[in-house]
Each structure stands twice: as C-alpha cells, then as structure tokens.
Protein backbone atom coordinates (compact mmCIF):
# COMPACT_ATOMS: atom_id res chain seq x y z
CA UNK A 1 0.00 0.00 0.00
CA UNK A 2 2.79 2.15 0.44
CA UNK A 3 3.23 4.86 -2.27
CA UNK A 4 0.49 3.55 -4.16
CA UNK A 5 -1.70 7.17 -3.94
CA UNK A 6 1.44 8.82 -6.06
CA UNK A 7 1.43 5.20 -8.63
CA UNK A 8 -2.43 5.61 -9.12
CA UNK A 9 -1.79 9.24 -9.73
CA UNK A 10 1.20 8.67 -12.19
CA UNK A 11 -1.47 5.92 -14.15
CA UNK A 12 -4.42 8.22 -14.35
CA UNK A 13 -2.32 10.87 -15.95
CA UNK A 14 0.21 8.09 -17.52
CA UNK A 15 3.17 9.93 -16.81
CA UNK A 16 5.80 10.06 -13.93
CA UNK A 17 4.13 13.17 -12.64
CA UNK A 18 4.12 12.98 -9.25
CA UNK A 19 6.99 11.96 -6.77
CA UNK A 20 6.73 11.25 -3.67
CA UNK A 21 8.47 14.16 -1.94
CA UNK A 22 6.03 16.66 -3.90
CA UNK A 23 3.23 14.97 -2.30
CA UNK A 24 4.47 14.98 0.87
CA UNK A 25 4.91 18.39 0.31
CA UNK A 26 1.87 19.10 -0.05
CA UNK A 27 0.55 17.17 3.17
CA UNK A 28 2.50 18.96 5.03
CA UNK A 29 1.02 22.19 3.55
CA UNK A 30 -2.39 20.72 4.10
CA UNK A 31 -1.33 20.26 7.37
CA UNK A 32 -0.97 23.75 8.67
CA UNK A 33 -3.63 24.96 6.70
CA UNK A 34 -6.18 23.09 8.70
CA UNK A 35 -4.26 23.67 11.95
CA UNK A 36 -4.33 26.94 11.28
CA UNK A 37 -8.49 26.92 10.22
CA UNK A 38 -8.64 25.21 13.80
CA UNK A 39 -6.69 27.81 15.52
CA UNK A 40 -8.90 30.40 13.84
CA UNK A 41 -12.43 28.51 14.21
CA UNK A 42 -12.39 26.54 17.31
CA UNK A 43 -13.19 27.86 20.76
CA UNK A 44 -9.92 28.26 22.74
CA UNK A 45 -7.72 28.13 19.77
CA UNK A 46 -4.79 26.60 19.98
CA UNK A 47 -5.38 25.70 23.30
CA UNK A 48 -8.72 24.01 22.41
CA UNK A 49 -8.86 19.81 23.19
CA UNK A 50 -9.89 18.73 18.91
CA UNK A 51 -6.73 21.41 18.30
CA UNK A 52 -4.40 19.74 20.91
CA UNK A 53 -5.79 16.30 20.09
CA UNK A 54 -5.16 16.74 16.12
CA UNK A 55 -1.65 17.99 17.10
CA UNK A 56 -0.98 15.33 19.23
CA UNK A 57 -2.15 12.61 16.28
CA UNK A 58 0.42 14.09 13.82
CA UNK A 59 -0.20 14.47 9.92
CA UNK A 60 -3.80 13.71 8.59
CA UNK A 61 -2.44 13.83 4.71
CA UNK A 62 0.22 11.19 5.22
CA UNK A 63 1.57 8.42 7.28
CA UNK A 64 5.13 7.11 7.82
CA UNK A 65 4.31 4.57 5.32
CA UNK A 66 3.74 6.75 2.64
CA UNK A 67 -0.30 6.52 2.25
CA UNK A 68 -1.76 9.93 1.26
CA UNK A 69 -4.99 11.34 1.86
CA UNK A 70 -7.69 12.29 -1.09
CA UNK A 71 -7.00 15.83 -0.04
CA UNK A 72 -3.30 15.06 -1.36
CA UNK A 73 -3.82 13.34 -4.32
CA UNK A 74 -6.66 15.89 -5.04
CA UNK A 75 -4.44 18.69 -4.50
CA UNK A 76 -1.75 17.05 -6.37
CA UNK A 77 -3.94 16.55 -9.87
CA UNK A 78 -5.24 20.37 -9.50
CA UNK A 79 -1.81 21.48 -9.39
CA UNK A 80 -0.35 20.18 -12.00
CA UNK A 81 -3.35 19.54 -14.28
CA UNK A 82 -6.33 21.87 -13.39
CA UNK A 83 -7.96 18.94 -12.76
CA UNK A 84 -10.87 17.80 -10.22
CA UNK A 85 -11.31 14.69 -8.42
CA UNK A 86 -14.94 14.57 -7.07
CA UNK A 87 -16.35 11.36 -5.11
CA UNK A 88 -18.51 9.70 -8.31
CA UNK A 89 -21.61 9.70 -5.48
CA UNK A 90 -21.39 13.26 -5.01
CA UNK A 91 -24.40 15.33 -6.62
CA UNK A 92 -24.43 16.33 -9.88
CA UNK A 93 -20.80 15.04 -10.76
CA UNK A 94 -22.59 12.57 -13.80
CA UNK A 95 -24.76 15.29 -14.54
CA UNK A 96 -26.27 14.40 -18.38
CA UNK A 97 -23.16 11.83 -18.01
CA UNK A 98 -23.16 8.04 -18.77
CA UNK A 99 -20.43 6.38 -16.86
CA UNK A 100 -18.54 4.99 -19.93
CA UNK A 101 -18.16 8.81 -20.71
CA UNK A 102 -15.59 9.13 -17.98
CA UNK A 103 -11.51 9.32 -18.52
CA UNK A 104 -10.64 7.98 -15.19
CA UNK A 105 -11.60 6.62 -11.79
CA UNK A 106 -9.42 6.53 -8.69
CA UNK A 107 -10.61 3.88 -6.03
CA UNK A 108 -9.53 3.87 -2.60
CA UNK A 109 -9.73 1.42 0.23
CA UNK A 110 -7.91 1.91 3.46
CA UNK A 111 -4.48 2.54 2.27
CA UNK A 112 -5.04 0.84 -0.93
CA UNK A 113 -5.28 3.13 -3.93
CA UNK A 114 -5.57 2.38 -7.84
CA UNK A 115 -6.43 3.73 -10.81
CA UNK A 116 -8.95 2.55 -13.74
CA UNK A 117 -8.16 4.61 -17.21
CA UNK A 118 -9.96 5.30 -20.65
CA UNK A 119 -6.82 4.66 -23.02
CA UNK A 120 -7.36 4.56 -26.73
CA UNK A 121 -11.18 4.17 -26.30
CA UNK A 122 -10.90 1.03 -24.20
CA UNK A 123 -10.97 0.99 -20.06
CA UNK A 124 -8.15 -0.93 -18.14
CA UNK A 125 -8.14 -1.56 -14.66
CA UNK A 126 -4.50 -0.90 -13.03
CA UNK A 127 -5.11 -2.70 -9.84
CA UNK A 128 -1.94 -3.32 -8.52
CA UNK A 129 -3.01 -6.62 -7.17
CA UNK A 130 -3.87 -7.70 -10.95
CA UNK A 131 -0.81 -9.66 -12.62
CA UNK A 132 -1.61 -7.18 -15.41
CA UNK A 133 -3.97 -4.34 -16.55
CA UNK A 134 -7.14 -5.82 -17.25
CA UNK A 135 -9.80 -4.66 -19.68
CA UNK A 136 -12.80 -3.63 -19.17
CA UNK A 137 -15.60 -3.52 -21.66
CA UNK A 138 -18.02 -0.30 -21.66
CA UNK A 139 -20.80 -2.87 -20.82
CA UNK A 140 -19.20 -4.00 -17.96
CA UNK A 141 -17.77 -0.58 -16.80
CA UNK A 142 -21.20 -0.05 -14.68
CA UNK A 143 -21.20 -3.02 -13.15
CA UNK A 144 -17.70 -3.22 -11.95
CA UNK A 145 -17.48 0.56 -10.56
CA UNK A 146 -20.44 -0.97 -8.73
CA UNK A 147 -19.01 -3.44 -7.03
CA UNK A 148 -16.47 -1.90 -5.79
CA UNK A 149 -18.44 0.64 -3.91
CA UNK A 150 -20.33 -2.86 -2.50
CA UNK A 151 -16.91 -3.95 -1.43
CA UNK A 152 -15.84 -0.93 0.72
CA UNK A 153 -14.26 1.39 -2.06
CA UNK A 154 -14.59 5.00 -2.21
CA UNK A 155 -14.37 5.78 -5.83
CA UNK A 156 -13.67 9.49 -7.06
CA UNK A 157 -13.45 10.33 -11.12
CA UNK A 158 -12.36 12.56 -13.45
CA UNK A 159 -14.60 13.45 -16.17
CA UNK A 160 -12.44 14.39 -18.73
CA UNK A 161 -9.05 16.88 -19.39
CA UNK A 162 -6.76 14.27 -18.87
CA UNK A 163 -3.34 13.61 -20.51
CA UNK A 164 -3.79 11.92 -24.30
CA UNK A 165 -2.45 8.16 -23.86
CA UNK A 166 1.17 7.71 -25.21
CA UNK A 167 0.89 6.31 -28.72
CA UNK A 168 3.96 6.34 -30.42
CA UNK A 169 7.94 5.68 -28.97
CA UNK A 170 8.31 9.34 -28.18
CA UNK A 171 5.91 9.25 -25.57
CA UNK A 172 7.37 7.03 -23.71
CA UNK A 173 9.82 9.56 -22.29
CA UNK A 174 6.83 10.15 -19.64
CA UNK A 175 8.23 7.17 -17.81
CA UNK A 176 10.78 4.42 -17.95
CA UNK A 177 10.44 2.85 -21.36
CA UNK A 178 10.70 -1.04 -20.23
CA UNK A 179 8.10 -0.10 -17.65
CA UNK A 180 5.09 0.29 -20.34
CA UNK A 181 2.87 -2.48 -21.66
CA UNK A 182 1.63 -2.85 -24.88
CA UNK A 183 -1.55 -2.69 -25.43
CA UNK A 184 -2.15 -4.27 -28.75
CA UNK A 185 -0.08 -7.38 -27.19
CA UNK A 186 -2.29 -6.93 -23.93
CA UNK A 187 -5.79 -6.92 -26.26
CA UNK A 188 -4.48 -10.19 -27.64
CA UNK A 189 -3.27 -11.82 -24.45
CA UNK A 190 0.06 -12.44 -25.44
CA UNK A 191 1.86 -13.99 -22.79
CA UNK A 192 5.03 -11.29 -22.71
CA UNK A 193 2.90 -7.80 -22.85
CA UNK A 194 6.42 -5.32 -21.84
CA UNK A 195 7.82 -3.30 -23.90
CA UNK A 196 10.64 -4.16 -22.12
CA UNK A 197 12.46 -8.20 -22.58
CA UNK A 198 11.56 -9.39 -19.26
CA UNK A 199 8.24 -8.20 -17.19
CA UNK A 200 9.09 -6.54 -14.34
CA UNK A 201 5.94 -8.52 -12.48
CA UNK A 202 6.97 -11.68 -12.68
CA UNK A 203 7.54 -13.77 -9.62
CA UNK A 204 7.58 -10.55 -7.33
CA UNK A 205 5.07 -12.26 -4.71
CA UNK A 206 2.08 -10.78 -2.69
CA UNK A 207 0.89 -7.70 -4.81
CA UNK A 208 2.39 -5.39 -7.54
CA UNK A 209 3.15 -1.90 -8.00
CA UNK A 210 0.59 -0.04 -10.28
CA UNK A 211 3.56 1.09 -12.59
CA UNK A 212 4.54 -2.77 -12.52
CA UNK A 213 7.77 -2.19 -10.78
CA UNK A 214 8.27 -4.73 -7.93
CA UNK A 215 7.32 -3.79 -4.62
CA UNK A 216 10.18 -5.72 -3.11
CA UNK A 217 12.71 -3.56 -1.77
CA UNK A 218 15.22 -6.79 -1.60
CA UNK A 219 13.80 -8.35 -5.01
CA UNK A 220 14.70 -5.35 -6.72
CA UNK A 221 18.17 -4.87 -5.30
CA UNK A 222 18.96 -8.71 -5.38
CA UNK A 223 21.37 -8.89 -8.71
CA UNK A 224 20.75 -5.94 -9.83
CA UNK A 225 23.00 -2.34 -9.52
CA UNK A 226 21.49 0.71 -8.33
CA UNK A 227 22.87 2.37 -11.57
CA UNK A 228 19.61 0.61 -12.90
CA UNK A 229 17.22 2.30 -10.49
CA UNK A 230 15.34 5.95 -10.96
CA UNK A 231 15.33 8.13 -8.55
CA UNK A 232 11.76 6.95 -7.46
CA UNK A 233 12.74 3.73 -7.31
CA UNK A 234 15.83 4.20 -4.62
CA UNK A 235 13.78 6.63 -2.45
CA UNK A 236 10.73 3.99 -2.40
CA UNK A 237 13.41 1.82 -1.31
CA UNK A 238 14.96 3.38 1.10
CA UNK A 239 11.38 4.51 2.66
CA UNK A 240 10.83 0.38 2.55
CA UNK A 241 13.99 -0.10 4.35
CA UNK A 242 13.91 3.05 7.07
CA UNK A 243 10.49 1.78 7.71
CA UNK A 244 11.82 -1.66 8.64
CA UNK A 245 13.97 -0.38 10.91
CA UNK A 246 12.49 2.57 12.35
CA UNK A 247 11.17 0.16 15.66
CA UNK A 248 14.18 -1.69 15.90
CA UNK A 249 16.60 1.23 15.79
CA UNK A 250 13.94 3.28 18.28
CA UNK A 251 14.36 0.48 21.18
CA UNK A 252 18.39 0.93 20.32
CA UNK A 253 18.63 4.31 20.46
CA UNK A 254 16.38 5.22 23.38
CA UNK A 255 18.50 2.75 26.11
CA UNK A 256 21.69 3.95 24.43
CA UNK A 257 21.41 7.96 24.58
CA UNK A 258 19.07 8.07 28.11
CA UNK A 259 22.69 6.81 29.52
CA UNK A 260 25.08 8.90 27.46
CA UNK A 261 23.21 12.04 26.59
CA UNK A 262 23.54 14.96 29.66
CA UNK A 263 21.27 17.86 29.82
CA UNK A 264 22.42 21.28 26.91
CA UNK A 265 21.60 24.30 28.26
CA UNK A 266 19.38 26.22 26.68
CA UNK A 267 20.90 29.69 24.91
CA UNK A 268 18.94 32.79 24.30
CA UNK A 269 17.65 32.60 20.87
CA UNK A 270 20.28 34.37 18.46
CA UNK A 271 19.22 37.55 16.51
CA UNK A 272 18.15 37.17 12.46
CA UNK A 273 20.65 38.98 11.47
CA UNK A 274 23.72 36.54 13.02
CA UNK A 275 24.48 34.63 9.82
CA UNK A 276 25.10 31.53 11.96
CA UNK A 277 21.54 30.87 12.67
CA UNK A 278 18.84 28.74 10.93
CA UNK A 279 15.12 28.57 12.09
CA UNK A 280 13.45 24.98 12.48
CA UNK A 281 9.59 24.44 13.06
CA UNK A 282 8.13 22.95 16.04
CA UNK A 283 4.67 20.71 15.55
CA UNK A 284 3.80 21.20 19.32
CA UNK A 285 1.06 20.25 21.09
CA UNK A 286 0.31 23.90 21.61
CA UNK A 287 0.75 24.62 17.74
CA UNK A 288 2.91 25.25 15.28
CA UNK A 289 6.04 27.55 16.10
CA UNK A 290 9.29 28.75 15.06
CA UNK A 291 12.67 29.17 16.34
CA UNK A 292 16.58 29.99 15.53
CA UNK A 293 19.31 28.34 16.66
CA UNK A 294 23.26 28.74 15.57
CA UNK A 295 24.14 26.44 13.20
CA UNK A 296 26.67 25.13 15.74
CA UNK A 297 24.04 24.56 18.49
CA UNK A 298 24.24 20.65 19.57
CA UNK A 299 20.58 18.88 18.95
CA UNK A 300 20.48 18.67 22.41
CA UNK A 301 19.45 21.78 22.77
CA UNK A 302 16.47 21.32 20.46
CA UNK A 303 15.19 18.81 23.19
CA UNK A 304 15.88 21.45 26.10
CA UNK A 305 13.94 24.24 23.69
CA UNK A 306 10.80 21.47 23.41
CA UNK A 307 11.39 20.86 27.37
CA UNK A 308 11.31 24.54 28.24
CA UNK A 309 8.29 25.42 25.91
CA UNK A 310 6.29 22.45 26.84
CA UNK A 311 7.69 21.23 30.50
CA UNK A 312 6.10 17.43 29.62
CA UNK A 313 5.19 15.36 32.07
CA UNK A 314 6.11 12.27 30.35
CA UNK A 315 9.33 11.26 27.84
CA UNK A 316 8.44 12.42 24.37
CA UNK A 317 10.45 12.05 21.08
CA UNK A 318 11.07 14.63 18.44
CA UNK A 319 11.26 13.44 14.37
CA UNK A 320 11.36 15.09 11.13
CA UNK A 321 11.72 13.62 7.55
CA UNK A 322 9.56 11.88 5.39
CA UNK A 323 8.77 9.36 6.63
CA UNK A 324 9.43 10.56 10.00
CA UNK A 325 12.50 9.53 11.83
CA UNK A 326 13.55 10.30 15.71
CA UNK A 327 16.54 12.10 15.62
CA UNK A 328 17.52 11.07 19.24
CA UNK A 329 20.76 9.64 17.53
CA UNK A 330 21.52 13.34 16.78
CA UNK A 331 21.92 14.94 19.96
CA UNK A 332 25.29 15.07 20.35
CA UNK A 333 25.88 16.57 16.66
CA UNK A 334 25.80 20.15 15.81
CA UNK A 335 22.40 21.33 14.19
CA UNK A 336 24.56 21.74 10.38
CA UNK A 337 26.00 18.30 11.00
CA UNK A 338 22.58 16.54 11.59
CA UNK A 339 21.25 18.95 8.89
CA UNK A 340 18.08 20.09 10.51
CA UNK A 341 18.06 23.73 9.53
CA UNK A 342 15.01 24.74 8.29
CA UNK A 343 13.46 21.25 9.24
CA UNK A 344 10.18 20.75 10.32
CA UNK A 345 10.56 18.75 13.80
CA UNK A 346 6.89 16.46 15.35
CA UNK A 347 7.15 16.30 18.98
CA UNK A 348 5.15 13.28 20.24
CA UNK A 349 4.63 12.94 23.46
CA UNK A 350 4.83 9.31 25.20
C-alpha cells in the first residue's frame, strides 16, 4: 500500500508526474492549513482539546508509510493539471453523463489506492493486485465501478481533461520505457505484454506496483546495480527499508542515549541577522512555532527548547523527515552536522 496514492496518480495521468516528496509536500502544507483553520475557528484556539488532540495525532495527509490522503492526491492533480477529483456519489458530478463517458476513476480502500483509465477508447483496470492491466468492456464498466463501492471502495473520477495516452515511442519519455505495456499485445493476451524483454511482475510475490515495478525492496536490489534504479525507485526503497527499521533502531537508540546524553543548556535565541543561525519548526502540542538556533548549536538543545516550551510530564520524542524519523541519535551533533536547519521537527509525546 505504500506509495500507491502517487502510482495511481502517475497511471491516471500516464506519466511520472508525481513523486513522492512533492506529495508529501503538499501534506504537510495541508497540514498547517487546517491547523491553522482550527486555531482560527475553534473555541480556545490553539489551546482548544480537537486542536491539541489533532496535534498530538500528527499528519492527517500522510503516514510514515507513505499513504496519502484524497486531499493530497486531489491537490496534487489540480496542481499540475487543473484537474478535479470529485467522489462519483457526489451530486451532480454525472450530470447528463453516462459512466462509460468518464476518462478515469481513482478507487480507494484503506491505504489501498488504484487507478482505472480510458486509453485509446478502451478501459483498463491498473489494480496493482492484478498480474496485469485488465480490460474492461463499456458494458461492464457499470457493473464493476459498482461493485467496488459494495466492497468498501470509495471511488472518485475525473470526467475528462486528462493527458492523451502515449501512442507512439516518443511518448514514452513520460516514464521508464521497459516499464510500459503494450496494449495491442495486452488486447491479444500475449503472454510477454512489456515493452521491455523481461516483465518486471513476474515472480515478485504478494501484490504489484501499479507502474509494474516490484514492490520488493530486496527483489529489486537482489542482482541488480542501483545504476539501474530511478530516482523513485531508490527513495521507495529506502522509505521500505527506514520503515523496517524505524522500531528496531527506536528500542536501540532510546537505552543507548538516556545513559550517554547529559542535559544542553538552553541559549537565548540568536538575533536574524547573526548569519550563523537557521530557524526549524516545532509541531507542538500547543501549535505550530518557530525558532533559531546557531548552526553550531548541539541537537540537544532542540530537546531542552521542546522541554522549556512544553515542560512534559512524560518522555516524548522529536522526528522530522519523510517518513518521520527520531533524531535522538543526533543529539550530540551540531544542528549543520545533523542537517536540521530549516526542518520541520513532530514532537510526540509518550
């Protein structure tokens, strides 16, 4: 499920369009703008419990594991195409429409997002748990869009505007070349549908990616160089791979550095014109604010800043990054060596 908003995004618009740090971007964006509607709207402002509570429960528009909201992927498609991405339930959206006039569907699940495309006149459904894209006929389209709604799915449409379908070798610049399937060979049901000599899908196990990449982290580095990889495909990896080890590296750290790590005192905050500092955002339970350092300030004294404004009553852990990592391993760098200028820092309290 991970990363599979951004895939269904990159099939409805066929086109590497959308990466994954954009999109998290763009949570994060989200993010403060509804903080901020809550610190505006609710009684008590930022001192309100659904404020406190929505702090305390971190992003809404993305998890560690790289699931986006509908908010993100609808932000995402307006942004770069001008494009809308109603609920297909929602009033008037079919308006004097048939469903087989429709250029795309997204359905959602849970964390489980894909995308179902009008290509060349026919439908295909790019469900990443398919072994390939399956057709769908324009009699069937009803029916299916149906069922999905019966099993759980939210499904949300464009109606048209997208991206023409890539017809010709030029257009395959969008993406990786071996990564496209053709569809003459797919009509047909030939047994080897890639562009490419071998399909990327075969024997990858539980699930595939809706760009048919494998969604093995190890299968895809197993033999193979990372001179072979995009860009995408090394930070989905290394998302796979910090995720792994996020737990494992938490228990670690926390027995290792409550020993070692001794109280930094906490400076007075440096003026804005000292071109040593850097700012960093807080995510606090009492909001959103902002402070400088000097570059050369340890970590620690980003934990004696959180201690001062907040004075917990419990242990708490600060991350940043996408996905979020705790940066407890830090502490004893300088704030340029763990490069957190002009990071945004989550405190969670424990």
């Amino acid at each position: 499920a991970a990363l599979c908003g951004q895939h269904a995004l990159n099939n409805l618009v066929q086109a590497a369009s959308f990466t994954p740090n954009a999109l998290a971007e763009l949570a994060q964006q989200l993010d403060m703008m509804e903080l901020s509607y809550m610190s505006n709207n609710n009684e008590g402002g930022t001192r309100s419990k659904d404020y406190i509570q929505r702090v305390a429960e971190g992003s809404g528009n993305v998890d560690e594991q790289g699931n986006f909201s509908i908010e993100v992927l609808r932000a995402g498609l307006m942004n770069q195409f001008g494009l809308s991405l109603p609920n297909i339930r929602q009033e008037n959206v079919l308006l004097d429409m048939d469903v087989t006039d429709v250029d795309g569907f997204v359905c959602n699940r849970q964390s489980h997002w894909f995308a179902i495309r009008k290509l060349n006149g026919r439908y295909w459904n790019l469900n990443s748990t398919l072994e390939r894209p399956k057709q769908i006929s324009h009699f069937q389209l009803a029916t299916e869009i149906e069922s999905y709604q019966n099993d759980g799915y939210s499904v949300f449409c464009v109606n048209s505007g997208l991206p023409a379908p890539c017809q010709n070798k030029s257009g395959l610049q969008r993406g990786l070349a071996k990564f496209w399937w053709n569809e003459d060979d797919l009509v047909q049901n030939k047994t080897n549908a890639m562009t490419a000599a071998t399909d990327p899908w075969k024997d990858v196990g539980s699930g595939m990616r809706l760009d048919g990449k494998s969604t093995s982290a190890r299968a895809s580095m197993s033999g193979v160089g990372f001179e072979h990889e995009s860009e995408e495909d090394m930070l989905r990896m290394a998302i796979e791979a910090s995720m792994q080890d996020i737990c494992k590296e938490d228990v670690k750290q926390e027995s290792k550095i409550d020993d070692v790590i001794e109280e930094v005192e906490l400076t007075p905050e440096p003026d804005a014109s000292n071109p040593k500092s850097v700012k960093i955002q807080f995510r606090l339970p009492s909001g959103i604010v902002r402070r400088r350092f000097l570059d050369s300030d340890p970590v620690g004294m980003i934990y004696s800043y959180v201690e001062d404004k907040c004075k917990p009553q419990s242990n708490f852990e600060l991350r940043c990054g996408f996905p979020p990592v705790d940066i407890s391993s830090k502490r004893t760098e300088t704030i340029a060596q763990a490069k957190l200028a002009g990071e945004n820092i989550i405190a969670r309290f424990k």
